[in-house]
Protein backbone atom coordinates (compact mmCIF):
# COMPACT_ATOMS: atom_id res chain seq x y z
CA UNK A 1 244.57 210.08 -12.52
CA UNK A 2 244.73 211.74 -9.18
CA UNK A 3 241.34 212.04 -9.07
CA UNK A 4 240.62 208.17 -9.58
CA UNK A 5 242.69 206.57 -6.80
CA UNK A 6 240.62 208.18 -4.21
CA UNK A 7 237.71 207.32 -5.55
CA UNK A 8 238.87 203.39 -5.81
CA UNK A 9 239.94 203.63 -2.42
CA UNK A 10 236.59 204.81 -1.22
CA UNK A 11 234.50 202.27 -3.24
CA UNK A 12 236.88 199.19 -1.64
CA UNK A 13 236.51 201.06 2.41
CA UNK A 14 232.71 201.11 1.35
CA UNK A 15 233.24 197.91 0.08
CA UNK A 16 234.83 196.52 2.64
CA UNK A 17 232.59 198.24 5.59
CA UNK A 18 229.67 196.83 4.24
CA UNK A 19 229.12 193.40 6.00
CA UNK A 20 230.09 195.94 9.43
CA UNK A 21 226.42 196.56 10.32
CA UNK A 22 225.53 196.82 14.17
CA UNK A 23 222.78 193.55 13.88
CA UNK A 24 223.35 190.18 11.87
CA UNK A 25 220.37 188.38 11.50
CA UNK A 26 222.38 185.06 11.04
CA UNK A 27 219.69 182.30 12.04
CA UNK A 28 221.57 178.95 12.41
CA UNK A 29 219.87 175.78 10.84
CA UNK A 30 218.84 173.56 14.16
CA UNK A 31 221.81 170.79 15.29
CA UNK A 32 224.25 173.15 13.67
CA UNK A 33 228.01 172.25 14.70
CA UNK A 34 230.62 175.00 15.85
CA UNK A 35 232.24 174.53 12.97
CA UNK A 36 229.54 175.14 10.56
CA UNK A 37 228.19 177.97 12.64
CA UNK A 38 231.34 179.72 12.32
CA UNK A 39 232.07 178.94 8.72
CA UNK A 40 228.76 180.53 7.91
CA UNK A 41 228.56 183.65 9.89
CA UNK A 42 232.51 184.71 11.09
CA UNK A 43 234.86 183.46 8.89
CA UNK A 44 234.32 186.74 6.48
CA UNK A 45 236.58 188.65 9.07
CA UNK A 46 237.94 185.87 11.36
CA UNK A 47 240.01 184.24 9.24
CA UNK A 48 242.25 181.25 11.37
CA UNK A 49 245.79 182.51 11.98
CA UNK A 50 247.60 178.87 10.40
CA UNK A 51 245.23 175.96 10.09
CA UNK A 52 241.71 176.44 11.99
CA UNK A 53 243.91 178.33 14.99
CA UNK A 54 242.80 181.71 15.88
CA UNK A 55 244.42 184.08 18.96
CA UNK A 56 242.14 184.70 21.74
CA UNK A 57 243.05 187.50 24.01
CA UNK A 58 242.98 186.33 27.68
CA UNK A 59 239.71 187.95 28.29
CA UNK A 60 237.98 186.28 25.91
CA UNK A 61 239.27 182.63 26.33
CA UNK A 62 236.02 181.71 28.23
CA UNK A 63 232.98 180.28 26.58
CA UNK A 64 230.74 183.50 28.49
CA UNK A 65 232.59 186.24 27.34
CA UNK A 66 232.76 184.62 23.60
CA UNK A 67 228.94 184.08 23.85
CA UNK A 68 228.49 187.62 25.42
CA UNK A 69 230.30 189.54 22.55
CA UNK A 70 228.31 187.05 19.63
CA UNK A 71 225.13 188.14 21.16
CA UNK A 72 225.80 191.77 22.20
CA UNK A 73 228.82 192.45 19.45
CA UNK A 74 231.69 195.36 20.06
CA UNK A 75 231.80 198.55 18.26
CA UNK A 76 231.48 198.49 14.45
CA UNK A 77 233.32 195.89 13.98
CA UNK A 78 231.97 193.29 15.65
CA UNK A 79 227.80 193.47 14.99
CA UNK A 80 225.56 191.46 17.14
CA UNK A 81 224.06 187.63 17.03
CA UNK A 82 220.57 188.14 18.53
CA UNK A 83 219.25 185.18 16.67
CA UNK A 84 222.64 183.00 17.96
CA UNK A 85 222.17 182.06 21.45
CA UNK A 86 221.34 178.78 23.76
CA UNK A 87 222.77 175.54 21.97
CA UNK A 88 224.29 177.04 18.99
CA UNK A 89 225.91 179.92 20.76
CA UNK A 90 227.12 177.30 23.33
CA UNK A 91 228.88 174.85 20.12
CA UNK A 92 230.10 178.38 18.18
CA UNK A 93 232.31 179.37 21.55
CA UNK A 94 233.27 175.82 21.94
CA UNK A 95 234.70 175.19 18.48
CA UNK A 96 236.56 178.83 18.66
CA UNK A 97 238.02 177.89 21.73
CA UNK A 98 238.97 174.20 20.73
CA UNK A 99 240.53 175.89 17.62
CA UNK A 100 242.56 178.59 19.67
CA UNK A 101 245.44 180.07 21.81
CA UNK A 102 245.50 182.61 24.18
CA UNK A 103 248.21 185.58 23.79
């Protein structure tokens, strides 16, 4: 028994970790709305607070730094958008920020 909760707790961090890659290769469909965009490629680990309303820290309540950080992505949690960028990147930081406050 002691040896089979660390094992399960392994398999779900592996689990878990496993959509964390550095690169996405998320390629929008053309015309795609904010809303779709982000339903199909961030809602796995930015899930709305209440409603569709997410907290943006203060740096990141701009449309450039939003679009900056889906094309360049943060650490290994956040991978990188190459394929999101120009119109769709534009509607993707639009419908965050629409759907957000800043704390």
């Amino acid at each position: 028994m002691k040896t089979i909760l660390p094992v399960m707790l392994l398999g779900f961090v592996l689990f878990a970790l496993g959509g964390c890659t550095r690169n996405n290769d998320y390629m929008p469909l053309s015309g795609a709305t904010g809303e779709k965009i982000f339903k199909e490629a961030c809602v796995q680990c930015h899930t709305p607070v209440s409603g569709n309303v997410m907290i943006l820290r203060p740096e990141m309540a701009n449309a450039d730094a939003i679009m900056e950080r889906v094309k360049n992505g943060k650490g290994i949690g956040m991978p990188a958008f190459p394929n999101l960028t120009g119109d769709s990147a534009q509607s993707l930081a639009e419908y965050v920020l629409i759907n957000s406050v800043t704390r």
